[in-house]
Protein backbone atom coordinates (compact mmCIF):
# COMPACT_ATOMS: atom_id res chain seq x y z
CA UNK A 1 18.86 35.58 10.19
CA UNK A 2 15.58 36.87 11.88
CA UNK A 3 13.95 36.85 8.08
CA UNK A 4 15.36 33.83 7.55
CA UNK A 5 13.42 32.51 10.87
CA UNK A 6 10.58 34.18 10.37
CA UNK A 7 10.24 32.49 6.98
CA UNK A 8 10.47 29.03 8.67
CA UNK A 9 8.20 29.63 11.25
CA UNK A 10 5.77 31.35 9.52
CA UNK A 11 2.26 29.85 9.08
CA UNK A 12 1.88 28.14 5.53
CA UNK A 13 -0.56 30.00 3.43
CA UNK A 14 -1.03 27.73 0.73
CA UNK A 15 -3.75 25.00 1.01
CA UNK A 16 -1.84 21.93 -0.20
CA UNK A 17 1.06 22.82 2.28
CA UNK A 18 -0.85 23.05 5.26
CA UNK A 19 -2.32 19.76 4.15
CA UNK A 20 1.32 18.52 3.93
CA UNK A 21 2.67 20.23 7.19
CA UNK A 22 -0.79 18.62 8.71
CA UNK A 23 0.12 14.61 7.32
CA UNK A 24 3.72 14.99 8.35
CA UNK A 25 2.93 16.49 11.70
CA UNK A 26 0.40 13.43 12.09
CA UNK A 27 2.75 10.61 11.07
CA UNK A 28 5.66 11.92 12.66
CA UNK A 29 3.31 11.76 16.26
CA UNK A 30 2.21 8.48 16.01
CA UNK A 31 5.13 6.78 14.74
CA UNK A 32 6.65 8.59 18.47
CA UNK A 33 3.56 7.20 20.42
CA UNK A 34 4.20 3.94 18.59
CA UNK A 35 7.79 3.25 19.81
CA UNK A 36 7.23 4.73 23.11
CA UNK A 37 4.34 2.01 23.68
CA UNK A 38 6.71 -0.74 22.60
CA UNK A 39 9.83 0.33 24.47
CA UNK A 40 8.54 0.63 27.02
CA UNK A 41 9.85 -0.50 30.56
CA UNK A 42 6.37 -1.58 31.75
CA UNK A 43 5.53 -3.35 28.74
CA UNK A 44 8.81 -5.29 28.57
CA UNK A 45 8.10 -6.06 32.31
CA UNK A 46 5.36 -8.06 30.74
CA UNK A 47 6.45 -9.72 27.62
CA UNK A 48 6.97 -13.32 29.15
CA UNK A 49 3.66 -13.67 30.69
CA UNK A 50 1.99 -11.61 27.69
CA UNK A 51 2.83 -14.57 25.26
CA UNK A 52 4.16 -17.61 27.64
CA UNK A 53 3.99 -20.40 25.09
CA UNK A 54 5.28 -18.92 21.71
CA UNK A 55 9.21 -20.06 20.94
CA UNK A 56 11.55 -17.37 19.94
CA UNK A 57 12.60 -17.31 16.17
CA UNK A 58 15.64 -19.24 15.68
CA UNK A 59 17.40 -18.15 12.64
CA UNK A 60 19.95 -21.15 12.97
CA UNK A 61 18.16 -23.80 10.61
CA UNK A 62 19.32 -25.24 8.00
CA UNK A 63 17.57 -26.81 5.36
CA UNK A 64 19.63 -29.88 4.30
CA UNK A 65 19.44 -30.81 8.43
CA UNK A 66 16.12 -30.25 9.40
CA UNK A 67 14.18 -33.36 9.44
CA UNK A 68 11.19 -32.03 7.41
CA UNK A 69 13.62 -30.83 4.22
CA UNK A 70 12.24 -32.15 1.22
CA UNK A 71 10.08 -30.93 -1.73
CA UNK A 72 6.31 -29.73 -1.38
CA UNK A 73 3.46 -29.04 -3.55
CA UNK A 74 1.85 -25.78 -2.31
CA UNK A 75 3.45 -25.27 1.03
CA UNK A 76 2.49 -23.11 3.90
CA UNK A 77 3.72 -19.19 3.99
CA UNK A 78 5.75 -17.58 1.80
CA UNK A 79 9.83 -17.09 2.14
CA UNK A 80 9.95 -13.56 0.54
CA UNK A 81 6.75 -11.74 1.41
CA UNK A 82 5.42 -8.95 0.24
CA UNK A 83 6.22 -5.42 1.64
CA UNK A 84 3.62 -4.33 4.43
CA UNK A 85 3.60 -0.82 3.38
CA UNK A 86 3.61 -1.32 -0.34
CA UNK A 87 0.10 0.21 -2.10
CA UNK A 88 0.72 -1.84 -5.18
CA UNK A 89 1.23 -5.08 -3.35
CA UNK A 90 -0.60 -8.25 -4.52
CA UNK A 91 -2.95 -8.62 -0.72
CA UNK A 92 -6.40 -8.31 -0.06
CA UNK A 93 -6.93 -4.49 0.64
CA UNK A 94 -8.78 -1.40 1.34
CA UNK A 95 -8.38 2.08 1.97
CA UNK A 96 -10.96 4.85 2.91
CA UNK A 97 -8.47 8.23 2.24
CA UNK A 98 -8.61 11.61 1.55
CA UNK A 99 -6.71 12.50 -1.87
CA UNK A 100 -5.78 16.10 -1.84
CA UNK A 101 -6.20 16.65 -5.82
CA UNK A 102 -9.44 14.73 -5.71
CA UNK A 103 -10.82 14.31 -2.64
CA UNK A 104 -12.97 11.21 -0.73
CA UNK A 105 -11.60 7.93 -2.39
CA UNK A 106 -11.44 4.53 -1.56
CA UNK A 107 -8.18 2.23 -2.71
CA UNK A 108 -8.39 -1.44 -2.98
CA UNK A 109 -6.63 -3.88 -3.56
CA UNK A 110 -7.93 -7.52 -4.43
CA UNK A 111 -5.50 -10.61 -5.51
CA UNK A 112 -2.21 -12.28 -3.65
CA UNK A 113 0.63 -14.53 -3.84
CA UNK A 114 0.08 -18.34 -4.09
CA UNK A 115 3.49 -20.72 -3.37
CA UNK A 116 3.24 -23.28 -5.58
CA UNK A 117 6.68 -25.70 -5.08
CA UNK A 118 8.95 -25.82 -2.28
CA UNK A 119 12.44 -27.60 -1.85
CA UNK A 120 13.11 -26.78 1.94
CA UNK A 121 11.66 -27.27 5.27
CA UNK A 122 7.93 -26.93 5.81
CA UNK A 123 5.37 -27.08 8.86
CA UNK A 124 7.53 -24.79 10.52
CA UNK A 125 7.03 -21.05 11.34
CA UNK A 126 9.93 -19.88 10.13
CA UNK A 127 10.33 -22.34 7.29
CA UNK A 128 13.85 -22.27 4.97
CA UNK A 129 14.53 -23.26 0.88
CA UNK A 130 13.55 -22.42 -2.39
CA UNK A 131 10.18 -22.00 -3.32
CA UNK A 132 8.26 -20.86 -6.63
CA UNK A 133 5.07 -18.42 -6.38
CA UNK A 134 3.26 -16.59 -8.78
CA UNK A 135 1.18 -13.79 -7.74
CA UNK A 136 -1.84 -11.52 -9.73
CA UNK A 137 -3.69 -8.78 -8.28
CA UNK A 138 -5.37 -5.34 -8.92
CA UNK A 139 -5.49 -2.71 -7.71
CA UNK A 140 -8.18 0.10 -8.46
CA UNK A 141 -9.44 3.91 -7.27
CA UNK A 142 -13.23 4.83 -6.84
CA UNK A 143 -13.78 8.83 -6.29
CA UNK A 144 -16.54 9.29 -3.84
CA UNK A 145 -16.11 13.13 -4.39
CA UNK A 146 -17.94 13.82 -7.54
CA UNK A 147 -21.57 13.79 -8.79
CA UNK A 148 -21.27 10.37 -9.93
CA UNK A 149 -20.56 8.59 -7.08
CA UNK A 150 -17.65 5.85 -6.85
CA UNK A 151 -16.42 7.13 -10.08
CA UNK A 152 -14.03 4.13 -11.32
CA UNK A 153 -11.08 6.32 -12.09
CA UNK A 154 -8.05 3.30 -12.81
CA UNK A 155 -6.62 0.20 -12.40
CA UNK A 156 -3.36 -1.29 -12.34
CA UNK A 157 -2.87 -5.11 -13.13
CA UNK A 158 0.10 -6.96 -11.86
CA UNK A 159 1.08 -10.57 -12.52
CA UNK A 160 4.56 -12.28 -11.14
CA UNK A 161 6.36 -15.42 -11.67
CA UNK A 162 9.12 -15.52 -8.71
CA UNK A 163 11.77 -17.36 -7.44
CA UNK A 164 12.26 -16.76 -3.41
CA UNK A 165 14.71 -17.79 -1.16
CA UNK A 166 15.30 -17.75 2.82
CA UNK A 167 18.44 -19.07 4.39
CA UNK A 168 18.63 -18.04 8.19
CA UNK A 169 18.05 -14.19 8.36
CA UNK A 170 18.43 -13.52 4.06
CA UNK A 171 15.82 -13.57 1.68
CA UNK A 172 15.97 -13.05 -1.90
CA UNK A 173 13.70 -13.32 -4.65
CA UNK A 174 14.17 -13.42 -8.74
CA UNK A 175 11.77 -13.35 -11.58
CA UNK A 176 9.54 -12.12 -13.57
CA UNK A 177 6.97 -9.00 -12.89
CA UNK A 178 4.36 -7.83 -15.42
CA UNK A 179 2.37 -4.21 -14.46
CA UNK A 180 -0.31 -2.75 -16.97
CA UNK A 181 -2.04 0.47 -16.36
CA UNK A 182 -5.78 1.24 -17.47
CA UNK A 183 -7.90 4.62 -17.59
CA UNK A 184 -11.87 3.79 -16.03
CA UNK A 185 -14.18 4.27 -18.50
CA UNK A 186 -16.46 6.49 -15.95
CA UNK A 187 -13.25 8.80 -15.42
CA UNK A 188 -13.16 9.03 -19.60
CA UNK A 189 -16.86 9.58 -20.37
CA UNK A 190 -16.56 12.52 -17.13
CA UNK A 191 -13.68 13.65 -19.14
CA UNK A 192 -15.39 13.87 -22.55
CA UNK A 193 -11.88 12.46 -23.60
CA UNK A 194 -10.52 8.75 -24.56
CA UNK A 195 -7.23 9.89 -24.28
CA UNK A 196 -5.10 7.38 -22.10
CA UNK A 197 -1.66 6.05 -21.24
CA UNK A 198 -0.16 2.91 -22.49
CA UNK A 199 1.53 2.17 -19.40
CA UNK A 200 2.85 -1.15 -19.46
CA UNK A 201 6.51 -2.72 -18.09
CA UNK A 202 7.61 -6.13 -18.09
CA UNK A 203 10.16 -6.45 -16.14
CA UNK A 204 13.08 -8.60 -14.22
CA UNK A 205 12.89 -8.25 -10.67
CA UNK A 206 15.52 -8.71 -7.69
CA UNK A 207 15.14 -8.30 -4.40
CA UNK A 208 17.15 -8.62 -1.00
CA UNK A 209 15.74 -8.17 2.66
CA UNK A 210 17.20 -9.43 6.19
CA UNK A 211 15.37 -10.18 9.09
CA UNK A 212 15.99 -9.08 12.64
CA UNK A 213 15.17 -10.93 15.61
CA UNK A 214 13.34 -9.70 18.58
CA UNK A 215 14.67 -6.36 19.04
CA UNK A 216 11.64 -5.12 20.82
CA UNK A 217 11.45 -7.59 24.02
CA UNK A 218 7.97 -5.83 24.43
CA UNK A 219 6.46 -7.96 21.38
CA UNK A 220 8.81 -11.01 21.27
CA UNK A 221 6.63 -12.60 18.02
CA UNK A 222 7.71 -8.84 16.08
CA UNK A 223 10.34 -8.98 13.93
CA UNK A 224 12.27 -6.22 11.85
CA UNK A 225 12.41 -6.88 7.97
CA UNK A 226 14.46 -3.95 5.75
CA UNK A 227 14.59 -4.32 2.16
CA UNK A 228 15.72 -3.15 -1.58
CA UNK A 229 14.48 -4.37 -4.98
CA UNK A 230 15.47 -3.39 -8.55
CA UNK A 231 13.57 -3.86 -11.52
CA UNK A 232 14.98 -3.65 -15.01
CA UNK A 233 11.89 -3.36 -18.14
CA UNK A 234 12.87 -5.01 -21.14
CA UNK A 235 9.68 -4.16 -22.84
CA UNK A 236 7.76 -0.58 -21.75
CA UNK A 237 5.35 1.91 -23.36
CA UNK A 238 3.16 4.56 -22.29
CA UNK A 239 6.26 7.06 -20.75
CA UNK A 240 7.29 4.46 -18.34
CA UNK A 241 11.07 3.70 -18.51
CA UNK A 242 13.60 0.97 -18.21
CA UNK A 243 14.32 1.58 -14.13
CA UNK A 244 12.60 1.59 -10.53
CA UNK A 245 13.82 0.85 -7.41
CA UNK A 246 12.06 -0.28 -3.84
CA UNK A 247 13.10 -0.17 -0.23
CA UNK A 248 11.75 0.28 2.97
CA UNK A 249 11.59 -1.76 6.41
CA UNK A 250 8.90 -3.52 7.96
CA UNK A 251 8.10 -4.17 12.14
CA UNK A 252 5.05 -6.48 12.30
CA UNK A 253 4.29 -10.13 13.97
CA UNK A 254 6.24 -12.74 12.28
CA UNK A 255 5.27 -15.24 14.58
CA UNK A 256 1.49 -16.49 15.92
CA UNK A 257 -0.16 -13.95 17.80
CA UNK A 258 -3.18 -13.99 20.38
CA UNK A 259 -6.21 -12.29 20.45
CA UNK A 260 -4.76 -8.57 21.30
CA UNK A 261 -2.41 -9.06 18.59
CA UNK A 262 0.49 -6.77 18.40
CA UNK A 263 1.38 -3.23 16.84
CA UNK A 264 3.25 -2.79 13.32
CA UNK A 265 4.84 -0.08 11.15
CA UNK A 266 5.70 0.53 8.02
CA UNK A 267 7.95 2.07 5.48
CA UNK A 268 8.50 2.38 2.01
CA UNK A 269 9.88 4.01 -1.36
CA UNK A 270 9.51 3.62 -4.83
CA UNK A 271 11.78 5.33 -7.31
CA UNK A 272 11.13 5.35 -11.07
CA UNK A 273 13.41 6.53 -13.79
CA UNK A 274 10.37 7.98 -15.46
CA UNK A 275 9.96 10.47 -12.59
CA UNK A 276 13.74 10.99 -12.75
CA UNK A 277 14.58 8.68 -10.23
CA UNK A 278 11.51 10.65 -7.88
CA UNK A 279 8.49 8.99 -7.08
CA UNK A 280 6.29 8.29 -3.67
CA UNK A 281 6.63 7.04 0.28
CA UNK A 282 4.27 5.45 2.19
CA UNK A 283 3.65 5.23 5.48
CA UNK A 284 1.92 2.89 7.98
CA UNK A 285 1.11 2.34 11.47
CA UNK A 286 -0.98 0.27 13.22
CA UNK A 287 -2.17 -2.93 14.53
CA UNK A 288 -1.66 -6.67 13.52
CA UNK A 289 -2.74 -10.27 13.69
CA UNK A 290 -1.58 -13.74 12.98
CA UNK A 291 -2.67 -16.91 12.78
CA UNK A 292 -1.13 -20.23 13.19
CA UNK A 293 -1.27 -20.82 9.29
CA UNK A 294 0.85 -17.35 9.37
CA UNK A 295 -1.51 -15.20 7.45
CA UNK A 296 -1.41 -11.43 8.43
CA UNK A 297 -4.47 -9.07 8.90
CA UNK A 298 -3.72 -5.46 9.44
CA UNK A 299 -5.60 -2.69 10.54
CA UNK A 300 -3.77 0.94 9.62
CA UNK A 301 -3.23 4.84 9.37
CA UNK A 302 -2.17 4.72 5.94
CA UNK A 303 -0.25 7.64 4.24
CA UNK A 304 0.95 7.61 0.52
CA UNK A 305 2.97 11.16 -0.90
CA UNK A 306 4.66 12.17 -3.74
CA UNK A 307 4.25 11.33 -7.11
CA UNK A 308 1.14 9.44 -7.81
CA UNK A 309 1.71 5.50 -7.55
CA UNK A 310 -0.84 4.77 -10.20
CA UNK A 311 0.82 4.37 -13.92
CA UNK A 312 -1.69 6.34 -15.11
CA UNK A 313 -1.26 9.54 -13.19
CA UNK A 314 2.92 8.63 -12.82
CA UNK A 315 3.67 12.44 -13.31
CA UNK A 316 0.71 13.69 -11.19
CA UNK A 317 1.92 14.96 -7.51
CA UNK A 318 -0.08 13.16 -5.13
CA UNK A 319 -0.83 12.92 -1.11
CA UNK A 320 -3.48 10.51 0.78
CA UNK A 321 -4.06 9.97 3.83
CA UNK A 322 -7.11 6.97 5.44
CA UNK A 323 -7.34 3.95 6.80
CA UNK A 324 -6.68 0.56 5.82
CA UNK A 325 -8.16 -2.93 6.66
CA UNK A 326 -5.15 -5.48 4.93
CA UNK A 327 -5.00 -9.17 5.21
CA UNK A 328 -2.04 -11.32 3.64
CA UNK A 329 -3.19 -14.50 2.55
């Protein structure tokens, strides 16, 4: 038992596991600062004079009752947003991180989701119906650790044609999801190599998430949002397979915020059949804003480990840790 213990305890030699013990230890602090700030008795003492004029959510509406039911061409907000914490999400985004197997990088993200047609209620915060978007982003790395600086190392291109749903506290969406996955051409002339992966899925999507109320009385415009998505390829190449599944919950401002906004985290997991049902978390904390025409900006500690999350490097074991600037259109 005392080897046993001593084995535990003992300092980690190894350079990538210190890094690891180091993330963890990081993450696992402020996620404890986080909910102690927003739990707390002091702060809850505040909450009604802290945001006096913004209505609860009421998660009562209906759509055929509501007097502003009907159908609209490109409505306001989105009933099945994306997930806060997701890297591959289709938002305006960057990330200044530290990549343990390459070193200074930056991450961004640049594209979104557009609502097209809506059968529900609209000019409402918390709007109900059916609603079609289609969405198209990308979503490269630059190394900043090389000779050639800002290397253009990949890309990953996603397009979606969705049908979403929200009915009280459910939301669901259905559709279609494309993902392609391409080598830089800097990162195959550093190489000497033109040697790349195929990696393509087109997929149908489903996904579920509920919506808690104000379970924090410290923030009363934060909801909770947890989630799960499968997606099932019928067309793949490039060692990608048939299967992958999300989930994760999100804590951020669903309603309008003021200027001192309010604080958010984030989690989430995607598991591919290609990595044998492995693949990455991420991690997020931080803090949030939103506007009266409910668009979100973010500003985060930002942690992504495990497999890599680009298709490229699928098998390739991965951890990053920066800060992110987001903002959900």
């Amino acid at each position: 038992m005392e080897n046993l213990f001593r084995k535990i305890v003992r300092p980690a030699t190894d350079p990538f596991l210190r890094r690891a013990r180091l993330y963890s230890h990081s993450i696992f602090i402020l996620l404890l600062v986080c909910f102690l700030s927003v739990s707390s008795p002091l702060a809850a003492a505040q909450s009604h004079s802290s945001y006096p004029s913004r209505p609860r959510i009421s998660y009562n509406r209906r759509p055929h009752t509501c007097q502003q039911c009907g159908w609209s061409v490109f409505p306001s907000g989105l009933l099945y947003a994306e997930y806060l914490a997701d890297p591959l999400a289709q938002r305006m985004a960057g990330k200044i991180g530290h990549d343990n197997s390459r070193g200074w990088v930056l991450d961004a993200n640049i594209g979104g989701r557009l609502p097209l047609l809506r059968n529900g209620s609209g000019g409402e915060i918390y709007p109900n119906g059916y609603q079609f978007d289609i969405g198209a982003s990308s979503m490269l790395r630059l190394d900043y650790s090389v000779d050639d600086w800002g290397r253009f190392v990949t890309a990953d291109y996603r397009f979606d044609a969705l049908l979403t749903s929200r009915y009280r506290n459910l939301e669901w969406k259905f559709g279609y999801a494309h993902l392609s996955s391409h080598l830089g051409d800097e990162e195959m002339i550093a190489n000497n190599s033109l040697s790349r992966r195929n990696y393509v899925r087109d997929e149908i999507v489903l996904g579920l998430a509920w919506r808690f109320g104000d379970i924090f009385l410290s923030y009363p415009v934060n909801s909770l949002r947890i989630y799960t998505e499968a997606g099932y390829a019928f067309h793949y190449d490039g060692s990608a397979k048939a299967w992958q599944l999300k989930f994760g919950l999100d804590y951020a401002p669903f309603q309008p915020t003021d200027s001192r906004g309010a604080p958010f985290f984030a989690a989430f997991c995607h598991l591919r059949e290609e990595n044998n049902f492995g693949g990455y978390v991420a991690l997020q904390i931080g803090w949030a804003w939103r506007n009266e025409r409910m668009q979100l900006l973010r500003i985060a500690l930002d942690y992504t480990g495990g497999k890599s999350k680009y298709g490229q490097f699928f098998d390739t074991n991965s951890q990053d840790l920066g800060v992110s600037l987001l903002v959900d259109l």
